[in-house]
PDB file of N, CA and C in Angstrom:
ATOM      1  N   UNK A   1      76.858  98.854 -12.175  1.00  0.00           N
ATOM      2  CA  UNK A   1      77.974  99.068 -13.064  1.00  0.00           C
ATOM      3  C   UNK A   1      78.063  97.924 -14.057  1.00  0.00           C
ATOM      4  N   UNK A   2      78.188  98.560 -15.301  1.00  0.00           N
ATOM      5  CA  UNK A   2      78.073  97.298 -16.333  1.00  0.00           C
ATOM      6  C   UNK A   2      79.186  95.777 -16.136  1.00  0.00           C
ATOM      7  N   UNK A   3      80.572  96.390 -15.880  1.00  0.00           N
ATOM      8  CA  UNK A   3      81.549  95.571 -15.621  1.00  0.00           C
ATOM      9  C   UNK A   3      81.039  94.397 -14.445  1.00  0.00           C
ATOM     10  N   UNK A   4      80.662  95.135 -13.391  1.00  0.00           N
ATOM     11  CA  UNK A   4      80.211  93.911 -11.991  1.00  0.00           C
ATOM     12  C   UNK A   4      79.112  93.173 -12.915  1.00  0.00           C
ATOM     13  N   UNK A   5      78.379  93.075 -13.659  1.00  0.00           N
ATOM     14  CA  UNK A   5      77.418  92.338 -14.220  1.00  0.00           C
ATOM     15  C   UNK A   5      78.267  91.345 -15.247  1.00  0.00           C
ATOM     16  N   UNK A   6      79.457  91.732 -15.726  1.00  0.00           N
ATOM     17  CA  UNK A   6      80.131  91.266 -16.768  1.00  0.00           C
ATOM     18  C   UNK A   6      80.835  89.542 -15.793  1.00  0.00           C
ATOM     19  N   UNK A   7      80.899  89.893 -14.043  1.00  0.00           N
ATOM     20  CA  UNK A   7      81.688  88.664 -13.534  1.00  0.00           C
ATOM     21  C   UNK A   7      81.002  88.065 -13.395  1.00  0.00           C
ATOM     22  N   UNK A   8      81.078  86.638 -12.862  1.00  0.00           N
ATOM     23  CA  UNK A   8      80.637  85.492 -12.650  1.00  0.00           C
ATOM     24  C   UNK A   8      80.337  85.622 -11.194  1.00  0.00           C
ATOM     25  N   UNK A   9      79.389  84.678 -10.602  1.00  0.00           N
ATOM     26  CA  UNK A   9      79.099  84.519  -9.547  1.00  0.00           C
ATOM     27  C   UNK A   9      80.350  84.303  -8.607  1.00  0.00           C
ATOM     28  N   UNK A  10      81.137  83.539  -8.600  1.00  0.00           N
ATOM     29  CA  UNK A  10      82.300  83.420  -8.364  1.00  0.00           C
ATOM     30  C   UNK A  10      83.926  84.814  -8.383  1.00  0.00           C
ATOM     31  N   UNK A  11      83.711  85.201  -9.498  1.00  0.00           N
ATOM     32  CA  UNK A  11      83.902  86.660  -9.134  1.00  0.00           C
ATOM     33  C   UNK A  11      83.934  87.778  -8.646  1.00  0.00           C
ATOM     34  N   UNK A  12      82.252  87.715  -8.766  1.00  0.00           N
ATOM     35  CA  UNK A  12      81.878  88.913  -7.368  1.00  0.00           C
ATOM     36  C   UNK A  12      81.919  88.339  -5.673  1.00  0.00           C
ATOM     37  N   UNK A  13      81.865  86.914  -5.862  1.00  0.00           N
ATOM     38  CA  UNK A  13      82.560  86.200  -4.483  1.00  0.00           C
ATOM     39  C   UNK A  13      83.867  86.804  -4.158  1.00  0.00           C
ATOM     40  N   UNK A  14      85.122  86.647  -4.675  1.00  0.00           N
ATOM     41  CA  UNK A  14      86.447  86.868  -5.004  1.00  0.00           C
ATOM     42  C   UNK A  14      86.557  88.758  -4.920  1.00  0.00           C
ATOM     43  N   UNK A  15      85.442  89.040  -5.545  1.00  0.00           N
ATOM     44  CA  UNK A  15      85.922  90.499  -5.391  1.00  0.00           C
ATOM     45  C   UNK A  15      85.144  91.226  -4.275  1.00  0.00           C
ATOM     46  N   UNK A  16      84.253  90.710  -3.735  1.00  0.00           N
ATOM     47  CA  UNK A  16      83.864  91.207  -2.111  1.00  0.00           C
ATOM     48  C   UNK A  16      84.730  90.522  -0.989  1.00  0.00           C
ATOM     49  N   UNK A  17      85.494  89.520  -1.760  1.00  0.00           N
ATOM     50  CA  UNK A  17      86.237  89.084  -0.604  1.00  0.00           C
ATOM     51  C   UNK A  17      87.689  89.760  -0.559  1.00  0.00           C
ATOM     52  N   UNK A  18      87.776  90.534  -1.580  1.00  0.00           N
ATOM     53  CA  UNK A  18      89.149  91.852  -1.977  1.00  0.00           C
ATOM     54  C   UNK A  18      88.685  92.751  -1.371  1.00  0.00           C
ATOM     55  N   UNK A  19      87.570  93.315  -1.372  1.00  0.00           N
ATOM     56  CA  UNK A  19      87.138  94.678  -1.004  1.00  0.00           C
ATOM     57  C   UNK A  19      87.209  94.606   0.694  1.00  0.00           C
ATOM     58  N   UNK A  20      86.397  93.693   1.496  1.00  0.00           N
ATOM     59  CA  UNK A  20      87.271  93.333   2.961  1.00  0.00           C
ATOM     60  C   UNK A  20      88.257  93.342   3.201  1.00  0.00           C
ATOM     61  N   UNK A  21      89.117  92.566   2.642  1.00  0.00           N
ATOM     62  CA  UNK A  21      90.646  92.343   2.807  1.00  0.00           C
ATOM     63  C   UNK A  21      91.563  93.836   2.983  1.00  0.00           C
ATOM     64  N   UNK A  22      91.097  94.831   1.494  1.00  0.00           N
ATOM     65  CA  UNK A  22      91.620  95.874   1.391  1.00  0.00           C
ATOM     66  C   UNK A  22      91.149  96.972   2.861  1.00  0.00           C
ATOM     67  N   UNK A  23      89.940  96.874   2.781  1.00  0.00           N
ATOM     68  CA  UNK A  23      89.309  97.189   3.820  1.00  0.00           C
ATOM     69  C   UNK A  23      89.883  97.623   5.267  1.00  0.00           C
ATOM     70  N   UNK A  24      90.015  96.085   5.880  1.00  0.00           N
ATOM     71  CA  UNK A  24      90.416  95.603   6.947  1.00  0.00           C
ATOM     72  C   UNK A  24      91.827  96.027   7.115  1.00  0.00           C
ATOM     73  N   UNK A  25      92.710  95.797   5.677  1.00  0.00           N
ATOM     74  CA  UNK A  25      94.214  96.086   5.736  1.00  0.00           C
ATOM     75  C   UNK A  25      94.597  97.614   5.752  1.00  0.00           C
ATOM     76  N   UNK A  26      93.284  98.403   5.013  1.00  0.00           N
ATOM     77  CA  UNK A  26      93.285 100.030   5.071  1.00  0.00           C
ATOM     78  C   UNK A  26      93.556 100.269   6.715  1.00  0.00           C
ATOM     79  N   UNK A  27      92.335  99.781   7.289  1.00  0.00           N
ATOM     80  CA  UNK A  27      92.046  99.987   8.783  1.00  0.00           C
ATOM     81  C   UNK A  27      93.774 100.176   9.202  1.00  0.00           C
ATOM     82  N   UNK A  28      94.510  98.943   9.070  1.00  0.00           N
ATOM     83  CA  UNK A  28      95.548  98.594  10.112  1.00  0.00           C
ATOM     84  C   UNK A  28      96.543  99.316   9.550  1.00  0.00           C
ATOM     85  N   UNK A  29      96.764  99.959   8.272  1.00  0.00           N
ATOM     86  CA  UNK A  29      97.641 100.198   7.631  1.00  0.00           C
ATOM     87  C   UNK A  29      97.603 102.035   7.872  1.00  0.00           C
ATOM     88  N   UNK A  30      96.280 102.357   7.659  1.00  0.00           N
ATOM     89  CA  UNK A  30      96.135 103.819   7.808  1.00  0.00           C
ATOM     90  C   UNK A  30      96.100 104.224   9.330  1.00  0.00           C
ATOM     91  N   UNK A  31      96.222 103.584  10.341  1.00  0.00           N
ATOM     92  CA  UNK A  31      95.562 103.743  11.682  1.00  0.00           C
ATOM     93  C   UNK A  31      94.010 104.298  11.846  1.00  0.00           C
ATOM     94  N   UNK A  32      93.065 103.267  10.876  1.00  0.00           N
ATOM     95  CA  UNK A  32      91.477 104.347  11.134  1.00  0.00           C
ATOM     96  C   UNK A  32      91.045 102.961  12.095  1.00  0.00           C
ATOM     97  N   UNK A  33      90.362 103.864  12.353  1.00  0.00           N
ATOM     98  CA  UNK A  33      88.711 102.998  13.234  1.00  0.00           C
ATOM     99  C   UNK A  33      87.679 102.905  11.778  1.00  0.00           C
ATOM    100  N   UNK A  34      86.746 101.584  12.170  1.00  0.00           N
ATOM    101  CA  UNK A  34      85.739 101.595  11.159  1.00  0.00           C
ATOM    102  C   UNK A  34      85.058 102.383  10.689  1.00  0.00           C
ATOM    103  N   UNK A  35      84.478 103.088  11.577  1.00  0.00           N
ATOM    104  CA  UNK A  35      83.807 104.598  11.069  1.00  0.00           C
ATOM    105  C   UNK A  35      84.664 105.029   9.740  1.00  0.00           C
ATOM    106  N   UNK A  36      85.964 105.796  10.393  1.00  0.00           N
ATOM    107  CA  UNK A  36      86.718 106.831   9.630  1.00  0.00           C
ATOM    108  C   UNK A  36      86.729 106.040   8.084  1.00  0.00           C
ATOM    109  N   UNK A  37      87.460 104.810   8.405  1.00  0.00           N
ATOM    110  CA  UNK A  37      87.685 103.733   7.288  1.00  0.00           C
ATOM    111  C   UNK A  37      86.561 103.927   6.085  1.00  0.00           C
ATOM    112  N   UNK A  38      85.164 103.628   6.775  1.00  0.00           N
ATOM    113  CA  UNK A  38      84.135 103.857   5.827  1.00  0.00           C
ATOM    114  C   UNK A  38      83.601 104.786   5.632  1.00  0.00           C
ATOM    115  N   UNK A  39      84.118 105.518   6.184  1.00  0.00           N
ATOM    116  CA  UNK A  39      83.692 107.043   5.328  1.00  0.00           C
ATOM    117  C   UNK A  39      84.677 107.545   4.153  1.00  0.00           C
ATOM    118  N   UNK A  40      86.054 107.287   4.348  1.00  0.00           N
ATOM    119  CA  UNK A  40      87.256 107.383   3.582  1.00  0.00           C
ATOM    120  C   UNK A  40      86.418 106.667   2.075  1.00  0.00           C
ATOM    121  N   UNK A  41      86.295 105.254   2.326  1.00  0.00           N
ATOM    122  CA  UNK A  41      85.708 104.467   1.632  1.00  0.00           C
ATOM    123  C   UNK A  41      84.635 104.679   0.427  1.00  0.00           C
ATOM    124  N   UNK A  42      84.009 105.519   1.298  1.00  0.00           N
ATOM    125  CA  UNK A  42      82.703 105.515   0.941  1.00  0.00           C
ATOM    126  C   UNK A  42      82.660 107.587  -0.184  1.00  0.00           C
ATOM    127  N   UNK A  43      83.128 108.087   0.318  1.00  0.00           N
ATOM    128  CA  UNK A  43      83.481 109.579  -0.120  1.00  0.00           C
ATOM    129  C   UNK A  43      84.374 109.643  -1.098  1.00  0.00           C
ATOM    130  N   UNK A  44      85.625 108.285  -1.638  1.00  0.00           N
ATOM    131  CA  UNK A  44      86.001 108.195  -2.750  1.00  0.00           C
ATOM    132  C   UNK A  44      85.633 107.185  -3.453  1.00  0.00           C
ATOM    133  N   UNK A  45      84.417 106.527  -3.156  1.00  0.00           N
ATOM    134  CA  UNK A  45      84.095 105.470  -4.093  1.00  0.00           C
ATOM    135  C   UNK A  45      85.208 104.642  -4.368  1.00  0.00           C
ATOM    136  N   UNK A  46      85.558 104.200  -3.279  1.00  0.00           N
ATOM    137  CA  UNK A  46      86.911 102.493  -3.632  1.00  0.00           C
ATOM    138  C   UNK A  46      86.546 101.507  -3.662  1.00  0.00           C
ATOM    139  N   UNK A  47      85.262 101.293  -3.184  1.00  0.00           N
ATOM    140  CA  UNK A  47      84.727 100.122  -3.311  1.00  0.00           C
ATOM    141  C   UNK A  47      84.319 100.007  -5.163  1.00  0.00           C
ATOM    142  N   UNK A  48      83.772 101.173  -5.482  1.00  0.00           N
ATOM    143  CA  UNK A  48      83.949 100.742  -7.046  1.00  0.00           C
ATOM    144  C   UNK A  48      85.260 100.939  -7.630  1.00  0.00           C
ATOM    145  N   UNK A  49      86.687 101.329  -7.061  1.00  0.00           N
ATOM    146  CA  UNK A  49      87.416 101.911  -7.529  1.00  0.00           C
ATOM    147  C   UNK A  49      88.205 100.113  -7.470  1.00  0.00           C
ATOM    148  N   UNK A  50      88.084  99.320  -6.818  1.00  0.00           N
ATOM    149  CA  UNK A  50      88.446  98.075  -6.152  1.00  0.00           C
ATOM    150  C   UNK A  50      87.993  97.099  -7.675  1.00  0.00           C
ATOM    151  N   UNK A  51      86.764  97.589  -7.664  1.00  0.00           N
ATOM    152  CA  UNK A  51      85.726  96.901  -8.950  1.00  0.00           C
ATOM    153  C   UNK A  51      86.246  97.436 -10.286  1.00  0.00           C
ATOM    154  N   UNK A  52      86.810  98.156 -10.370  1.00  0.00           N
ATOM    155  CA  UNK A  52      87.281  98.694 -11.756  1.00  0.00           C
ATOM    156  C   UNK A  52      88.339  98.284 -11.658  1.00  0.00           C
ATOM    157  N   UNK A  53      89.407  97.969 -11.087  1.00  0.00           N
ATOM    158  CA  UNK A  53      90.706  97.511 -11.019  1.00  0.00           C
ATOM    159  C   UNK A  53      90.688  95.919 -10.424  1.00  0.00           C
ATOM    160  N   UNK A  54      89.304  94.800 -10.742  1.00  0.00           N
ATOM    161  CA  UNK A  54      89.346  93.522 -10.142  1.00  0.00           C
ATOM    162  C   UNK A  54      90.344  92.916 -10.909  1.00  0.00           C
ATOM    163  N   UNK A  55      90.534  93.345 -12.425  1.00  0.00           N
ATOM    164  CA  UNK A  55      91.278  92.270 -13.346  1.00  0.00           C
ATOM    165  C   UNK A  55      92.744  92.504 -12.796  1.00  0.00           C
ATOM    166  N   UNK A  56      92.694  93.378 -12.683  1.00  0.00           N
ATOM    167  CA  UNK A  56      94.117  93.351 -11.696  1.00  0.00           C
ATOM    168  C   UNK A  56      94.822  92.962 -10.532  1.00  0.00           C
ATOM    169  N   UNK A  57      93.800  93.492  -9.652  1.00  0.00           N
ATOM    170  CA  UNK A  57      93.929  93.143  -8.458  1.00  0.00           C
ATOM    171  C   UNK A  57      93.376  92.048  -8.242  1.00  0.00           C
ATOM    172  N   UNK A  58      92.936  90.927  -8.026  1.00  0.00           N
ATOM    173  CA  UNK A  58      92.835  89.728  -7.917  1.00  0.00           C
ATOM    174  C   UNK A  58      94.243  88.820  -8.225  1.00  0.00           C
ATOM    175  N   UNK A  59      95.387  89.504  -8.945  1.00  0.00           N
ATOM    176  CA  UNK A  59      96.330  88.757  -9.383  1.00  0.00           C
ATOM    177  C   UNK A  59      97.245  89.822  -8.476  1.00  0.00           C
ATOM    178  N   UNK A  60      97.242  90.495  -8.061  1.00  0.00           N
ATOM    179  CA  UNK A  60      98.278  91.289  -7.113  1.00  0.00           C
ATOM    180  C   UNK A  60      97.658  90.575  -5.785  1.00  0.00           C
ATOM    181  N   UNK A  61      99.077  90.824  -5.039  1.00  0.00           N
ATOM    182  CA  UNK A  61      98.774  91.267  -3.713  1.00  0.00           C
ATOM    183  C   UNK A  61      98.185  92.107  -3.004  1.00  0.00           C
ATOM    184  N   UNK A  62      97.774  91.880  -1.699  1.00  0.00           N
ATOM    185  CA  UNK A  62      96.588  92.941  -0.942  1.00  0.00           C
ATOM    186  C   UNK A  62      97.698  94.340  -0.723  1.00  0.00           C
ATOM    187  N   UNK A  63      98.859  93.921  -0.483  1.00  0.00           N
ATOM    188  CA  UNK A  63      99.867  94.477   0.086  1.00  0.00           C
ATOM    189  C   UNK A  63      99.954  96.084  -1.118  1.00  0.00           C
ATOM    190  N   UNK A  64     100.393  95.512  -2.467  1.00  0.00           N
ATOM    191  CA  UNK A  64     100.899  96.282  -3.550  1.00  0.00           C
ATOM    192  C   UNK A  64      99.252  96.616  -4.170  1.00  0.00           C
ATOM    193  N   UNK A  65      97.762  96.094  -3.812  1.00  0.00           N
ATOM    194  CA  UNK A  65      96.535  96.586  -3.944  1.00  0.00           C
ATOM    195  C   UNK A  65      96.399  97.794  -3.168  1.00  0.00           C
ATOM    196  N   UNK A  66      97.052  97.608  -1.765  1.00  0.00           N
ATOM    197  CA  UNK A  66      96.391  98.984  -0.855  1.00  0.00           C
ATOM    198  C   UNK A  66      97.430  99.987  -1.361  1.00  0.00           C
ATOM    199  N   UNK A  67      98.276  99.607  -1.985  1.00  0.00           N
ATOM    200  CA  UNK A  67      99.401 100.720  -2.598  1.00  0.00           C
ATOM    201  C   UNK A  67      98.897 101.742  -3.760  1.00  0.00           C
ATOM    202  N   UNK A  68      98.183 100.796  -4.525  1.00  0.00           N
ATOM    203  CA  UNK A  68      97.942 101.236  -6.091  1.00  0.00           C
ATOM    204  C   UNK A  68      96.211 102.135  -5.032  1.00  0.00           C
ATOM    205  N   UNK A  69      95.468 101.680  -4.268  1.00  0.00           N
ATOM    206  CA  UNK A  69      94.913 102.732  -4.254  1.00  0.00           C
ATOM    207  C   UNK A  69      95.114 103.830  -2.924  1.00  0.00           C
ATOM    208  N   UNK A  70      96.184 103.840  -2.300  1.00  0.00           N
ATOM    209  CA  UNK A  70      97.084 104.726  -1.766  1.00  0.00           C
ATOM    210  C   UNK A  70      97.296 106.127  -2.632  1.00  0.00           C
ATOM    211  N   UNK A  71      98.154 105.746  -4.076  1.00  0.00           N
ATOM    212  CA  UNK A  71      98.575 106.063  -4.914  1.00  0.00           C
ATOM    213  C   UNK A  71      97.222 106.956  -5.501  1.00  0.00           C
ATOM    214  N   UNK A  72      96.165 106.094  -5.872  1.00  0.00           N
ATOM    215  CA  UNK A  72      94.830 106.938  -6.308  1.00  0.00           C
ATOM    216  C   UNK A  72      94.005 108.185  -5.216  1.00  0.00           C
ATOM    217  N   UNK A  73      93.926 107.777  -3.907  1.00  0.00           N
ATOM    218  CA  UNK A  73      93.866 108.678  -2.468  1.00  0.00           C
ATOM    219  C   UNK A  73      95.041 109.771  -3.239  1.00  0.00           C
ATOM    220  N   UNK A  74      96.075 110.075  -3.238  1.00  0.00           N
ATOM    221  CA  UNK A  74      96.902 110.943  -3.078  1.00  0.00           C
ATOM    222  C   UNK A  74      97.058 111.611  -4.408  1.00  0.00           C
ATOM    223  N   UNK A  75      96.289 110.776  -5.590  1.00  0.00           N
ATOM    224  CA  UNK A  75      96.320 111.791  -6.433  1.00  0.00           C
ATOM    225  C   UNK A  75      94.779 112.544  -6.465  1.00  0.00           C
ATOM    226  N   UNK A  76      94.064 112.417  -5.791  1.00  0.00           N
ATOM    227  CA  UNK A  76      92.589 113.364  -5.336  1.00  0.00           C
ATOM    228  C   UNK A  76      93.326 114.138  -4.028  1.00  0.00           C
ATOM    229  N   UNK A  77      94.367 114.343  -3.711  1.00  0.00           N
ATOM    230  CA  UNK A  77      94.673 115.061  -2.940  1.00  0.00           C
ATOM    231  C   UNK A  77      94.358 114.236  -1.088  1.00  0.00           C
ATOM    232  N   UNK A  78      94.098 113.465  -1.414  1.00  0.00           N
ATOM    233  CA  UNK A  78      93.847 112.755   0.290  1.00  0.00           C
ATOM    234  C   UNK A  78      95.306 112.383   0.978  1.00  0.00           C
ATOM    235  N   UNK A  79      95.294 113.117   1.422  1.00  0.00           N
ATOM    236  CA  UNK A  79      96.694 112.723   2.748  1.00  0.00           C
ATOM    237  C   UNK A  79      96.205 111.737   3.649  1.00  0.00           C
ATOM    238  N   UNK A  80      97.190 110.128   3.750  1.00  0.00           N
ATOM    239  CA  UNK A  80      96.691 109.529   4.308  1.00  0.00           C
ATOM    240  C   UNK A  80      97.982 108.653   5.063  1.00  0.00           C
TER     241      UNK A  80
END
């Protein structure tokens, strides 16, 4: 993706260390097991969806991050 080439080494540090965080907080927040988690994950593309929204989210909270893509889940129709 052109944008992930656009950050700094330090960036894509910072933003794999968002994409865990969200991750991990999905897990506890949605009640999944890892599996489910990464398949959720992985079938809506959030990990790039995480990457398209770094300029943002890096300055939010993980809290109001798992919200905004809560918010994106439920407008593809994912009940979660």
């Amino acid at each position: 993706m052109a944008e992930k080439e656009r950050l700094t080494k330090k960036q894509k540090d910072d933003l794999y260390l968002i994409q865990v965080r969200l991750f991990r907080l999905a897990q506890k927040t949605w009640n999944l097991g890892a599996e489910k988690c990464s398949e959720l994950f992985n079938k809506y593309k959030l990990y790039d969806y995480i990457q398209t929204c770094y300029g943002f989210f890096h300055i939010q909270g993980d809290e109001a991050n798992l919200e905004d893509i809560s918010e994106y889940l439920r407008h593809k129709g994912v009940a979660i």
